[in-house]
N, C-alpha and C. Protein backbone atom coordinates (compact mmCIF):
# COMPACT_ATOMS: atom_id res chain seq x y z
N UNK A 1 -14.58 7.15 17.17
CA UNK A 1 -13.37 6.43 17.56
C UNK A 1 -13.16 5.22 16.66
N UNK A 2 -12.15 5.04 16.23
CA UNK A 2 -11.79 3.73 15.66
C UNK A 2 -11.94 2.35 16.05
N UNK A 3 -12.19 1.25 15.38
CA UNK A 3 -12.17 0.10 15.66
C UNK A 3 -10.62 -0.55 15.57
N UNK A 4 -10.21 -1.50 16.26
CA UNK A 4 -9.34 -2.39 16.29
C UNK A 4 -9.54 -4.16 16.44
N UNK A 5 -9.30 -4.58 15.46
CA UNK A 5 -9.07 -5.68 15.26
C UNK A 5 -7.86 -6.72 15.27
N UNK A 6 -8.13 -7.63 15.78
CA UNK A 6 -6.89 -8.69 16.32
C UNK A 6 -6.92 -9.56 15.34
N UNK A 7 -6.17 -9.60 14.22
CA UNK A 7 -6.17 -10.81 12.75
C UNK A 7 -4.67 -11.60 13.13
N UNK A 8 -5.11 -12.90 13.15
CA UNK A 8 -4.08 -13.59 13.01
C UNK A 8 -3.34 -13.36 12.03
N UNK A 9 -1.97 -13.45 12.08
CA UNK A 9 -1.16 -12.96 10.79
C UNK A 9 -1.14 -14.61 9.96
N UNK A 10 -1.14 -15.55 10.74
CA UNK A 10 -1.16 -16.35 9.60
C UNK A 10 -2.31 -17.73 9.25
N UNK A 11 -3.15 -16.87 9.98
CA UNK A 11 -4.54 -17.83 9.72
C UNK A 11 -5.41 -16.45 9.94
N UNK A 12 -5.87 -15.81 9.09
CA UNK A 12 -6.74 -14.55 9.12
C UNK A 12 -7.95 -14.91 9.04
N UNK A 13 -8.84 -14.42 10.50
CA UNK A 13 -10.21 -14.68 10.83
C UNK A 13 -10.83 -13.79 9.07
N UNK A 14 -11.79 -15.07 8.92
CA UNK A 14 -12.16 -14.56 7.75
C UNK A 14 -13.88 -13.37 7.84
N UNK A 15 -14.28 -13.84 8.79
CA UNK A 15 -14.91 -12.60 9.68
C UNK A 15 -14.50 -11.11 9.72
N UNK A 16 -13.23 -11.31 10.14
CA UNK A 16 -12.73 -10.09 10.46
C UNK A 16 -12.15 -9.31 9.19
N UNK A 17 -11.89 -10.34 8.62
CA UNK A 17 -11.62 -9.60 7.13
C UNK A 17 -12.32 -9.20 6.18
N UNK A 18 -13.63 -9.62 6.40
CA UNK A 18 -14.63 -9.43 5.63
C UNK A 18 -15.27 -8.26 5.99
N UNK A 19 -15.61 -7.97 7.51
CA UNK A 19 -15.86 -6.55 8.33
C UNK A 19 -14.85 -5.43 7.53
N UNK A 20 -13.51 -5.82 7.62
CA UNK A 20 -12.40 -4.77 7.33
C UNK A 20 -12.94 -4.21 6.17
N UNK A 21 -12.88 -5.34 5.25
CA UNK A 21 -13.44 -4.76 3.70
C UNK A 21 -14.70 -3.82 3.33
N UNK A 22 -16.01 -4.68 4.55
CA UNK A 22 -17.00 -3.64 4.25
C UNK A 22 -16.78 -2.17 4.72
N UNK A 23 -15.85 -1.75 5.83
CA UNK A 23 -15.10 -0.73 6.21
C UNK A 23 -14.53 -0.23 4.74
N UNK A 24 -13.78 -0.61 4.50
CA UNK A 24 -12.98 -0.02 2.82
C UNK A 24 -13.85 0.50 2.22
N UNK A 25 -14.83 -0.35 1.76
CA UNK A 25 -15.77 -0.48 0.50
C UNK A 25 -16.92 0.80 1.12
N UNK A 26 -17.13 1.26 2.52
CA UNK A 26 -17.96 2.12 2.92
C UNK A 26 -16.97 3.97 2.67
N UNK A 27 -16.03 3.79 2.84
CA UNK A 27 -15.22 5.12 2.43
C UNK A 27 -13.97 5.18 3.72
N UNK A 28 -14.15 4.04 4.29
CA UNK A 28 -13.49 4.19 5.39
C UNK A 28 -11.76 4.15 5.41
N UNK A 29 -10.78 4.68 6.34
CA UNK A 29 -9.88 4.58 5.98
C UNK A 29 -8.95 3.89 7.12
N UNK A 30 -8.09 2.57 6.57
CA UNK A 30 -7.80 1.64 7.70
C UNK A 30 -6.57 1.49 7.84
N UNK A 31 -5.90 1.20 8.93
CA UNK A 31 -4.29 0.58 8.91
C UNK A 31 -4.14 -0.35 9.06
N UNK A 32 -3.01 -1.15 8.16
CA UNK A 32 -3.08 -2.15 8.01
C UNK A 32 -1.56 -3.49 8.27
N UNK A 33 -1.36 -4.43 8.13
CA UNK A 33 0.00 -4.12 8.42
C UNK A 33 0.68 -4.93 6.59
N UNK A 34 1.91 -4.88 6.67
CA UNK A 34 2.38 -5.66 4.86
C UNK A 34 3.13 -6.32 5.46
N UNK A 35 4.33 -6.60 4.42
CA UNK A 35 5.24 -7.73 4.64
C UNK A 35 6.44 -6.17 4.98
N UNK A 36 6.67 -5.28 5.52
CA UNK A 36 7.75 -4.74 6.09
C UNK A 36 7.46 -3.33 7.31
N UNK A 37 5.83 -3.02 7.05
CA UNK A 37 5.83 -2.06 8.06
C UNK A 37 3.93 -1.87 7.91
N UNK A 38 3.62 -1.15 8.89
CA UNK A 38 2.14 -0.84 8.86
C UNK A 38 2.11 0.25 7.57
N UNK A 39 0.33 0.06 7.40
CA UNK A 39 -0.21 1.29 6.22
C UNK A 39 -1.15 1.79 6.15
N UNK A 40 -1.18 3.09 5.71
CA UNK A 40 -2.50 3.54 5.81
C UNK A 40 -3.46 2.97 3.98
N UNK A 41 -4.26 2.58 4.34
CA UNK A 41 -5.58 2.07 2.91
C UNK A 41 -6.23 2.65 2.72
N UNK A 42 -7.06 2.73 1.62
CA UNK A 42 -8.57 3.01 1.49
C UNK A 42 -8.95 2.41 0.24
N UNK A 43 -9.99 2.74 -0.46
CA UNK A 43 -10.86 2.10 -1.52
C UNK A 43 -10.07 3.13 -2.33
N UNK A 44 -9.59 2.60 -4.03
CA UNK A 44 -9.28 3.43 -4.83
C UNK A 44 -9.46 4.45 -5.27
N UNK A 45 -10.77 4.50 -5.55
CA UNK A 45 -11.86 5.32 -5.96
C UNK A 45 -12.72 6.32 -4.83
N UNK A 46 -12.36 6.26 -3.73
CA UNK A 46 -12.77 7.39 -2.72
C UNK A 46 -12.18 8.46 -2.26
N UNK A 47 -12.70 9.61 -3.07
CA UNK A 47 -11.54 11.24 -3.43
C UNK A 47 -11.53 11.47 -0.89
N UNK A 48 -12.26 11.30 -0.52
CA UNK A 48 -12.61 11.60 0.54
C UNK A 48 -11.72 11.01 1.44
N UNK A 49 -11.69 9.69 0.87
CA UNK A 49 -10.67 9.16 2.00
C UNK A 49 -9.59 9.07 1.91
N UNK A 50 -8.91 9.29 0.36
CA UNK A 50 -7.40 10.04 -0.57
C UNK A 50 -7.30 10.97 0.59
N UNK A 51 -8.15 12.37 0.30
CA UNK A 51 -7.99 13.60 1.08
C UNK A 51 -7.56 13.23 2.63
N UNK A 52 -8.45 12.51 3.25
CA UNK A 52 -8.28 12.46 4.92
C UNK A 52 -6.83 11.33 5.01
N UNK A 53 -6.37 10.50 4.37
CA UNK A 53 -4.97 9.79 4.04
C UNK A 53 -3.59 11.28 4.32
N UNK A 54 -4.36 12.09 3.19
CA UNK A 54 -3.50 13.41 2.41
C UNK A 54 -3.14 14.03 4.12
N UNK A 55 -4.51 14.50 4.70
CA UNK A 55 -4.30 15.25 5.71
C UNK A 55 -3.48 14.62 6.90
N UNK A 56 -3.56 13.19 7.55
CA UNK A 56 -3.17 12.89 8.02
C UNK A 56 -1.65 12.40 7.85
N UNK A 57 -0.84 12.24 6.97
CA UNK A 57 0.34 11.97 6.42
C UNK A 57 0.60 13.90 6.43
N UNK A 58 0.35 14.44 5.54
CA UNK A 58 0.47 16.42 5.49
C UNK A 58 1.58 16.00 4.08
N UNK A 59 0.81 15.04 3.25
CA UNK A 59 0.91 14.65 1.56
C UNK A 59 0.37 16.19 0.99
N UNK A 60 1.52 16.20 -0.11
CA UNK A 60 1.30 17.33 -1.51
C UNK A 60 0.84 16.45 -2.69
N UNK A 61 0.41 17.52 -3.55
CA UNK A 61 -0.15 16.25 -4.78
C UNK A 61 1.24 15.71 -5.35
N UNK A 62 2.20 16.11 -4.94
CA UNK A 62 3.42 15.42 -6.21
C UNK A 62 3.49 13.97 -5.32
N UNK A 63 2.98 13.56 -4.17
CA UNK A 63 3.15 11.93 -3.01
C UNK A 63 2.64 11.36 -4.78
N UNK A 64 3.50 10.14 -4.30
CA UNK A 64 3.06 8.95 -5.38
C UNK A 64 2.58 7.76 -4.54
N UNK A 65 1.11 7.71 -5.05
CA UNK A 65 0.39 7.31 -3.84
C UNK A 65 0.95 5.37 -4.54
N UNK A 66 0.71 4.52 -3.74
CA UNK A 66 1.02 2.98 -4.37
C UNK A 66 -0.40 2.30 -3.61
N UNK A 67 -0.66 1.51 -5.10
CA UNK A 67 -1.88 0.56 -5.47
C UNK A 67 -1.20 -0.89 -5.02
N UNK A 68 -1.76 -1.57 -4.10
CA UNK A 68 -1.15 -2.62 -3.17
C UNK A 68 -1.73 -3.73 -3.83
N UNK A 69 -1.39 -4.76 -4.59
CA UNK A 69 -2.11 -5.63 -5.34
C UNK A 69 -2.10 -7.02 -4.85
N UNK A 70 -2.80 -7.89 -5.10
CA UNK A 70 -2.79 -9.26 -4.71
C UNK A 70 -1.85 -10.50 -5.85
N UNK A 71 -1.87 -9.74 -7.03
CA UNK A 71 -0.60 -10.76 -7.79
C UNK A 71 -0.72 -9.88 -9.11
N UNK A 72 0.24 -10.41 -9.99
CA UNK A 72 0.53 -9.62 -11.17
C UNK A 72 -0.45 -9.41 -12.14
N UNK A 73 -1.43 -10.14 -11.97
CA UNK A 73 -2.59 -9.79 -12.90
C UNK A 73 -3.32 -8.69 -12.96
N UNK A 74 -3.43 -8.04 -11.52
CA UNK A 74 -4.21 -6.89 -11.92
C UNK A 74 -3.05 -5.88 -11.58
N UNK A 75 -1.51 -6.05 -11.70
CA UNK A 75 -0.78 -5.14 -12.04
C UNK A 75 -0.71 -4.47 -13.82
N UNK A 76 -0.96 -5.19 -14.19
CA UNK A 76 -1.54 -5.01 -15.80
C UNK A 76 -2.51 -4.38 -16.19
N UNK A 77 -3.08 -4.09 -15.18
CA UNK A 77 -4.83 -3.28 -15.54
C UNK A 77 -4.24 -2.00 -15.14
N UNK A 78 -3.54 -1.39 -14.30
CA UNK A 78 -3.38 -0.45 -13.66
C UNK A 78 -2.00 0.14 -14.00
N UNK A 79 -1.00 -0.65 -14.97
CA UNK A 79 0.13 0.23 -15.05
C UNK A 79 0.77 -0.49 -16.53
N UNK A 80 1.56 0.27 -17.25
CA UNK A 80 1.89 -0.22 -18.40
C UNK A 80 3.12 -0.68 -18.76
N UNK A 81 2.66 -1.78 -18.57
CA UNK A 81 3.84 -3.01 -18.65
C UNK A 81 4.21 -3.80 -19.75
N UNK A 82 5.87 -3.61 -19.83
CA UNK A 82 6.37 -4.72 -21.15
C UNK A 82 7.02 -5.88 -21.01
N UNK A 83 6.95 -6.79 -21.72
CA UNK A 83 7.56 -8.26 -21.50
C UNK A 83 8.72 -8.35 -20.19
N UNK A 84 9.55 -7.01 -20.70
CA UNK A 84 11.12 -7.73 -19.55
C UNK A 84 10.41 -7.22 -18.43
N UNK A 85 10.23 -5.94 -18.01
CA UNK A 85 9.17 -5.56 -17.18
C UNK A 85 8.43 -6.20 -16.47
N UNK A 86 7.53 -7.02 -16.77
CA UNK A 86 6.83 -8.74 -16.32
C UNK A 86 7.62 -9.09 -16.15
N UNK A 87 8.76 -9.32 -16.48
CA UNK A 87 10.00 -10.76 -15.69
C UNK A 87 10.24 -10.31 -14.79
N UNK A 88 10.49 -9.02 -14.76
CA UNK A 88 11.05 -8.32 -13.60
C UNK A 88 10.34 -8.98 -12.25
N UNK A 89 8.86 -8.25 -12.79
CA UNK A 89 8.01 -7.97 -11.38
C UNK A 89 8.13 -9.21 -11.25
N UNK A 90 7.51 -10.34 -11.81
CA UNK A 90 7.16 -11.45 -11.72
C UNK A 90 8.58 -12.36 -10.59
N UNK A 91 9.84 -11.83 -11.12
CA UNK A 91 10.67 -12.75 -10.25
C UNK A 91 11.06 -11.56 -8.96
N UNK A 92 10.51 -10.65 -8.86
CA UNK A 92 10.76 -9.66 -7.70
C UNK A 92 9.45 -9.75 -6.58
N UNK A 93 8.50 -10.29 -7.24
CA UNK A 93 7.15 -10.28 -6.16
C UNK A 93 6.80 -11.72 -5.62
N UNK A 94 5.92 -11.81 -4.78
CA UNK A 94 5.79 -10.83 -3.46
C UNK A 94 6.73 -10.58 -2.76
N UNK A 95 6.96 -9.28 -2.24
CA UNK A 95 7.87 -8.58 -1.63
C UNK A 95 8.13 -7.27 -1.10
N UNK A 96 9.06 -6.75 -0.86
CA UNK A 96 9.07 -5.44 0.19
C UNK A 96 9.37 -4.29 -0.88
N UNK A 97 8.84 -4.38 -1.99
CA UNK A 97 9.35 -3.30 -2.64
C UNK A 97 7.92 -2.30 -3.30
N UNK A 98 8.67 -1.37 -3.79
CA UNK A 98 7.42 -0.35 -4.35
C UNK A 98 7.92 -0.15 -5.87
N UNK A 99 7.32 -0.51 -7.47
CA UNK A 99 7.71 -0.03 -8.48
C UNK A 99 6.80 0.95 -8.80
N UNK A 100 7.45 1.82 -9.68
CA UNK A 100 6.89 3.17 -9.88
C UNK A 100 6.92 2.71 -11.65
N UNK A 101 5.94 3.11 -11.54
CA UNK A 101 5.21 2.83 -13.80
C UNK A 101 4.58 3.30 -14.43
N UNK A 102 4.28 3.78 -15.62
CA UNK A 102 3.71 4.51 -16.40
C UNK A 102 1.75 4.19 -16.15
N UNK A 103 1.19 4.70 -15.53
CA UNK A 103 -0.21 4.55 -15.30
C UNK A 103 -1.35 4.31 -16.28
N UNK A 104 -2.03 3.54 -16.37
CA UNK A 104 -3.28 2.92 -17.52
C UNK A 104 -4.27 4.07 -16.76
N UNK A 105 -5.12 4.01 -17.60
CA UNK A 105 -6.63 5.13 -17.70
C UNK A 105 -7.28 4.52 -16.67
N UNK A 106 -6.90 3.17 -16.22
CA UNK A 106 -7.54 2.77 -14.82
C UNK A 106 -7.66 3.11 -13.87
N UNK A 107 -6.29 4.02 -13.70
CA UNK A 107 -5.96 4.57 -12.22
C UNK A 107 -6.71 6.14 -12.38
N UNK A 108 -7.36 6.35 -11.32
CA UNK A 108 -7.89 7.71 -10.95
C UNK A 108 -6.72 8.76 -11.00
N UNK A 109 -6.82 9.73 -11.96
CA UNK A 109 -6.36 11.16 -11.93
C UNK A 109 -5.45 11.45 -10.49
N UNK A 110 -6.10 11.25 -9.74
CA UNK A 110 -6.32 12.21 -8.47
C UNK A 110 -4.99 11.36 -7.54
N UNK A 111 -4.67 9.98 -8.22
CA UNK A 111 -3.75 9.22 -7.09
C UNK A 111 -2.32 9.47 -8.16
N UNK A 112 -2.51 9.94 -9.23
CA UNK A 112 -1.20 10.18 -10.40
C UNK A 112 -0.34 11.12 -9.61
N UNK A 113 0.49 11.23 -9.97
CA UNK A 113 2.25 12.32 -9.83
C UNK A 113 1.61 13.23 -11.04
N UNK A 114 1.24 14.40 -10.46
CA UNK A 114 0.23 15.35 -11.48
C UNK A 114 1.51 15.39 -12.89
N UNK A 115 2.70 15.61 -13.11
CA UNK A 115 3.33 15.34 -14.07
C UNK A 115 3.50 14.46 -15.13
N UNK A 116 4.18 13.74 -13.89
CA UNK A 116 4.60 12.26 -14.52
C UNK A 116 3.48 11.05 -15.12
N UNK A 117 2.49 11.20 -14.71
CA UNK A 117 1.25 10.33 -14.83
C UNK A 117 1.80 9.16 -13.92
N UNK A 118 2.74 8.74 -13.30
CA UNK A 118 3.05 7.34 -13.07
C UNK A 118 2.19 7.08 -11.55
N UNK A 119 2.69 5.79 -11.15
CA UNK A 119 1.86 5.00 -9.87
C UNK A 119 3.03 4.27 -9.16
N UNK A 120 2.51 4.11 -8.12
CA UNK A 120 3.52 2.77 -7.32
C UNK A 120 2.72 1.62 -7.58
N UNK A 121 3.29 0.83 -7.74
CA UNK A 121 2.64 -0.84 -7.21
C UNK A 121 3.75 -1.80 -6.60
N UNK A 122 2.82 -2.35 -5.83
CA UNK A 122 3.50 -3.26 -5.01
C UNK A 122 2.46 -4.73 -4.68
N UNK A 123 3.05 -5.69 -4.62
CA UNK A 123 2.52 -6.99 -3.76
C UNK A 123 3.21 -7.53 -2.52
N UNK A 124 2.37 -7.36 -1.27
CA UNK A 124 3.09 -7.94 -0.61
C UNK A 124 3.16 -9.26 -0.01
N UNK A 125 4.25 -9.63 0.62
CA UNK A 125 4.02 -11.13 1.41
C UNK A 125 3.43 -11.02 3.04
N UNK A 126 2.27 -10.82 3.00
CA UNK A 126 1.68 -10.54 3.90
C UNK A 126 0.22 -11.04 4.38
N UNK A 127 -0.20 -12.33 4.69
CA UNK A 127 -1.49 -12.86 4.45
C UNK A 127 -2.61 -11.99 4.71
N UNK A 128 -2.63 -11.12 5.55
CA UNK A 128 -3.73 -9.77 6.05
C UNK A 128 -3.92 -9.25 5.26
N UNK A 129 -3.02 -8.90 4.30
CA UNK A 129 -3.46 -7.83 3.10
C UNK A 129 -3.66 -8.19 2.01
N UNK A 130 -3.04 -9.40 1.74
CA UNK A 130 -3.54 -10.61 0.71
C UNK A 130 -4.60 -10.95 0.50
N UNK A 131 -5.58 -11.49 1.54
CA UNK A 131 -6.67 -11.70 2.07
C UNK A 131 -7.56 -10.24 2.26
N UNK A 132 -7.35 -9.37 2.44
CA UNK A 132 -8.12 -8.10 2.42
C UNK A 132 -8.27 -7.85 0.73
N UNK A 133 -7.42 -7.76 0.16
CA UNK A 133 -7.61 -7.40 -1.25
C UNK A 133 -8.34 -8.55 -1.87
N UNK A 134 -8.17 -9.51 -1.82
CA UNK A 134 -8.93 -10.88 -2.15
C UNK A 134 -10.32 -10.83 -1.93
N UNK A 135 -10.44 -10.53 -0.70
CA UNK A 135 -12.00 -9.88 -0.59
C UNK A 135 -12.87 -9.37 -1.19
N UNK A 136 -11.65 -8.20 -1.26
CA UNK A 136 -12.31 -6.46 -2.20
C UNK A 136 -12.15 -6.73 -3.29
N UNK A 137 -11.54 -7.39 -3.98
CA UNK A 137 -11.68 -7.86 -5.40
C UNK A 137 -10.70 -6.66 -6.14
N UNK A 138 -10.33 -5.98 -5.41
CA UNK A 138 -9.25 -4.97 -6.42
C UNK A 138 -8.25 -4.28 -5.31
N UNK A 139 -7.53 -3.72 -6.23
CA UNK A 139 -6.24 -3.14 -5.29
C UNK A 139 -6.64 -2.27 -3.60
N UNK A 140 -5.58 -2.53 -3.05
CA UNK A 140 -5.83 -0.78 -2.23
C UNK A 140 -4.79 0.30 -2.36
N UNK A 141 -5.81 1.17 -2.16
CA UNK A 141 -5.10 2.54 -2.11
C UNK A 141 -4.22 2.59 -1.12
N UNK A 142 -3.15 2.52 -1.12
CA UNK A 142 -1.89 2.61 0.24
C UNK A 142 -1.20 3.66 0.45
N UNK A 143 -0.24 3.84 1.35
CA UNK A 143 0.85 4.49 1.32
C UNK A 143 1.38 4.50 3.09
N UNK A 144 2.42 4.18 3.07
CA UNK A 144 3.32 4.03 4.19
C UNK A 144 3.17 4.49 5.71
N UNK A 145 3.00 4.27 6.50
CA UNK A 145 2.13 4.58 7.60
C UNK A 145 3.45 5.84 8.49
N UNK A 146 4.16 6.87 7.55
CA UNK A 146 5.25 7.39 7.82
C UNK A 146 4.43 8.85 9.05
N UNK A 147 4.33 9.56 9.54
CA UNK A 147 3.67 10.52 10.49
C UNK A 147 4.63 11.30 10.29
N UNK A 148 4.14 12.83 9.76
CA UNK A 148 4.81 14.28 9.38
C UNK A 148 6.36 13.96 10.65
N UNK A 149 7.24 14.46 9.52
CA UNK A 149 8.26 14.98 10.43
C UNK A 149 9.31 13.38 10.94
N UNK A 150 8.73 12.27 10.95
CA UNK A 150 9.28 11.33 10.86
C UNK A 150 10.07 10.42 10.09
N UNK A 151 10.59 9.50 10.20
CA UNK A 151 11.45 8.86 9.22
C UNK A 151 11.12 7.60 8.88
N UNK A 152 10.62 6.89 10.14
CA UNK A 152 10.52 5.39 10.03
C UNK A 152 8.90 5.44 10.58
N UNK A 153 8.24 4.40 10.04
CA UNK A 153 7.05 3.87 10.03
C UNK A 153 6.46 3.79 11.40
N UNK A 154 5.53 3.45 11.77
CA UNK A 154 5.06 3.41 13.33
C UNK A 154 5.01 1.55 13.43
N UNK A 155 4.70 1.48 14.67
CA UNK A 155 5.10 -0.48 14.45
C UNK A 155 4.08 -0.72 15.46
N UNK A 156 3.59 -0.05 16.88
CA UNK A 156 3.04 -0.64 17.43
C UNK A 156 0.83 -0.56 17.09
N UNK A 157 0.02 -1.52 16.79
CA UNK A 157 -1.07 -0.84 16.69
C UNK A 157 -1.91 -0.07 17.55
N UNK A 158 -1.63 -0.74 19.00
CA UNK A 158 -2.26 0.07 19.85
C UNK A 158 -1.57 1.31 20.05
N UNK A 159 -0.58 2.20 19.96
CA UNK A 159 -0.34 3.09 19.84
C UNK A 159 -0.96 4.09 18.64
N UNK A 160 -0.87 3.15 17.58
CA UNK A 160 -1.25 4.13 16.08
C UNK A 160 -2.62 4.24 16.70
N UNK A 161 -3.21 2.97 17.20
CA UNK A 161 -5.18 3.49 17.74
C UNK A 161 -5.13 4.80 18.49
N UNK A 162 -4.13 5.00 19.78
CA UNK A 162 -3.99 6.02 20.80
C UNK A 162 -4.10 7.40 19.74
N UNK A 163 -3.32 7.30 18.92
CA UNK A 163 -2.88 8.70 17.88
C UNK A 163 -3.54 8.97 16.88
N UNK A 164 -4.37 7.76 16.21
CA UNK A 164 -4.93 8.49 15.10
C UNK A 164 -6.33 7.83 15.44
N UNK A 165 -6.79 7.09 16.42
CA UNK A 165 -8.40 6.89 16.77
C UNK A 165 -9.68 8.30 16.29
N UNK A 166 -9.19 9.36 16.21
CA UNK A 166 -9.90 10.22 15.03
C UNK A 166 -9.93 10.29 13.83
N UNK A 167 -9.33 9.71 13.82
CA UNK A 167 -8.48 9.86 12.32
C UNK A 167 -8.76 8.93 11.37
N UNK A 168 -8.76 7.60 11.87
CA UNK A 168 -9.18 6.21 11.22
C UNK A 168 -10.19 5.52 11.55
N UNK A 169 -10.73 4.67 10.29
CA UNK A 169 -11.71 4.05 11.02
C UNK A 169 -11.51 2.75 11.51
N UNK A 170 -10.24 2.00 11.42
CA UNK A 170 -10.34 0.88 11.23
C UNK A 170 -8.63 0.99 11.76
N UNK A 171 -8.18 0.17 12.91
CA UNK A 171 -6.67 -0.14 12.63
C UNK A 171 -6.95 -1.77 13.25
N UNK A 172 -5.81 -2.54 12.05
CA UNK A 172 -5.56 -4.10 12.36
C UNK A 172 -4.41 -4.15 13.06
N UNK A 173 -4.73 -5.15 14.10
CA UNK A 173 -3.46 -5.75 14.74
C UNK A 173 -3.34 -6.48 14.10
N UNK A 174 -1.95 -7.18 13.40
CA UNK A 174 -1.52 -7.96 12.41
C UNK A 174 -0.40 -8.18 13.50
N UNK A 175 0.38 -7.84 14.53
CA UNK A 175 0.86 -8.39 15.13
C UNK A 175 2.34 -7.13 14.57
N UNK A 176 3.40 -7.66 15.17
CA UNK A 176 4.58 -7.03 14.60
C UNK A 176 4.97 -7.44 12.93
N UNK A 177 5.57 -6.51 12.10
CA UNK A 177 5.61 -6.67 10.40
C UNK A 177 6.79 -5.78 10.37
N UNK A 178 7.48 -5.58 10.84
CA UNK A 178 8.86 -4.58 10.79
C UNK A 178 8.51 -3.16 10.65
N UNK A 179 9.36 -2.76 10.56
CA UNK A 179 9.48 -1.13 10.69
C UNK A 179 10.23 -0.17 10.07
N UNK A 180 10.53 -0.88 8.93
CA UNK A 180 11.22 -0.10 6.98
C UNK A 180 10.17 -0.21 6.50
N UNK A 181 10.14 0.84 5.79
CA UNK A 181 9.37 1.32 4.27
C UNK A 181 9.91 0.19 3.25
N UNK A 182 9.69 0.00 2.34
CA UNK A 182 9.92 -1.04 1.37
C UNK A 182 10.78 -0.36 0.45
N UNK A 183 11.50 -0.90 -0.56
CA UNK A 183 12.22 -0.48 -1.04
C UNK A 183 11.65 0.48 -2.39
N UNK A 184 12.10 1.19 -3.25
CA UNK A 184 11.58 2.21 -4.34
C UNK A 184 12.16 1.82 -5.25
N UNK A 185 11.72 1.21 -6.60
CA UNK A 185 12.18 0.81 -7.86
C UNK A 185 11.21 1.51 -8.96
N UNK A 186 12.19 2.72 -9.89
CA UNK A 186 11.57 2.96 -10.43
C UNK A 186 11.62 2.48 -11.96
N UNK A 187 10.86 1.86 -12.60
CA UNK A 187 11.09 1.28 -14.14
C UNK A 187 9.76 1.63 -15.16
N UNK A 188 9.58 3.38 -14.92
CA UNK A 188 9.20 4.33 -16.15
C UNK A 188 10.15 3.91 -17.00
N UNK A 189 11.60 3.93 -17.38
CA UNK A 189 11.83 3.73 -18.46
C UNK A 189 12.87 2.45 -18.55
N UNK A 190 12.15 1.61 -18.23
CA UNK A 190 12.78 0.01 -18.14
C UNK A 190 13.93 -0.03 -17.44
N UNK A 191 14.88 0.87 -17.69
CA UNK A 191 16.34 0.34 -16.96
C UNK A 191 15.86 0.74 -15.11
N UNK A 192 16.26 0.32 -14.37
CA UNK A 192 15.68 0.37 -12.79
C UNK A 192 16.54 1.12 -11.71
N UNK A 193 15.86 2.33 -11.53
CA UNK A 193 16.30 2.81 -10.94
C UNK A 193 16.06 3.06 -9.31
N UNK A 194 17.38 2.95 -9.09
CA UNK A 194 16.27 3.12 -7.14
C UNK A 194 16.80 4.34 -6.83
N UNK A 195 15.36 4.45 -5.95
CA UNK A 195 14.51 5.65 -5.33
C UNK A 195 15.09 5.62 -3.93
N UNK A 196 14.89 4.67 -3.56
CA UNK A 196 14.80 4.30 -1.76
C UNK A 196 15.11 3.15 -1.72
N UNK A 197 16.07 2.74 -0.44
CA UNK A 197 16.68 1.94 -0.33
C UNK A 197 16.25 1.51 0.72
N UNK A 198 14.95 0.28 1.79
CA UNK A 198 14.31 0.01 2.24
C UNK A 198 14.71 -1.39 2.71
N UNK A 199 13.28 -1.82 2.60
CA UNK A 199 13.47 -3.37 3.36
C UNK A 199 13.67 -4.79 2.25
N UNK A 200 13.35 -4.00 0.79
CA UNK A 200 13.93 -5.16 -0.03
C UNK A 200 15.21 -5.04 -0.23
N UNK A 201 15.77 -6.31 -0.76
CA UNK A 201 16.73 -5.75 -0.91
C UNK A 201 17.09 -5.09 -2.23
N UNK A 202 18.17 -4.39 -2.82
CA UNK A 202 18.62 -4.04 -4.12
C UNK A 202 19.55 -4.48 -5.12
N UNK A 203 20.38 -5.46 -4.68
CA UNK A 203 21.87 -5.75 -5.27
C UNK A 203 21.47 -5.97 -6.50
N UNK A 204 20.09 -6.37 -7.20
CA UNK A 204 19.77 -6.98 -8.09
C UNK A 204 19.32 -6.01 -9.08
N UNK A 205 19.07 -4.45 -8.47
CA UNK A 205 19.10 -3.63 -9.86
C UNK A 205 20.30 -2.49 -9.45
N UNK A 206 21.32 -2.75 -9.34
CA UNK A 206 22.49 -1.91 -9.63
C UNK A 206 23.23 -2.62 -10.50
């Protein structure tokens, strides 16, 4: 059965965040909440807990899984970025959005768009996950806490515990974080295109 944890959203027991992480860092797979809706995590590098993410979402390999980062620096390690590109992110983050980018040799095979090679990244405004990655010292493996057949995100945690307490090892109460997916910006080839129209807003790349 899963654990649940009560994190202040804006003073995060640093206890509890530190537990969360050794959870990550063990293969474990957690929900979490961002700055627009809950998510499912795991450690980058764990094909096992990709897979049990995969099964529980009922993800094909073409899902473009998104690397959840703590600031633009280690968006650079993980995706290949050019000057305007950096302005971009830089005056678009932290925030509710997801960019999709040409992937560095950093990122594992296995989380790529088997085609495209590309990635999501995102930073959010969210001290829980800020502080979780801060921890872990590198990204997490994310992706939208959406349940087969649905549209919109799940919002309450003790419910997601009721439903997926097999399933996960770890869900945070972060309290309420909305209930949109974030928005989809894709800038593979610099000019920005949107994907999904979410909880950031867009006026700024049409």
């Amino acid at each position: 059965m899963s654990q649940l944890f009560q994190i202040h959203p804006d003073n995060p027991q640093s206890r509890l965040i530190n537990q969360a992480v050794d959870i990550i860092k063990k293969g474990g797979v957690v929900v979490y909440p961002t700055d627009c809706a809950y998510a499912l995590g795991c450690h980058l590098g764990d094909k096992s807990a990709v897979d049990k993410i995969k099964r529980i979402r009922k993800l094909d390999d073409k899902h473009n899984f998104t690397l959840v980062c703590r600031d633009l620096s280690e968006i650079g390690t993980y995706a290949k970025v050019n000057n305007s590109v950096y302005r971009l992110l830089k005056a678009m983050t932290p925030g509710a959005y997801t960019f999709i980018l040409n992937a560095t040799t950093e990122v594992p095979r296995r989380l790529l768009h088997p085609k495209r090679r590309t990635i999501g990244l995102r930073i959010p405004q969210n001290n829980i996950a800020l502080q979780l990655m801060d921890a872990l010292g590198e990204p997490i493996m994310s992706t939208s806490l959406i349940m087969p057949g649905e549209e919109l995100p799940l919002i309450d945690p003790y419910e997601i515990r009721d439903l997926l307490q097999h399933e996960v090892d770890l869900v945070i109460d972060g309290g309420y974080c909305g209930m949109e997916a974030t928005s989809v910006i894709n800038l593979v080839d610099d000019v920005p295109v949107i994907i999904r129209r979410g909880a950031g807003d867009v006026s700024d790349f049409e």
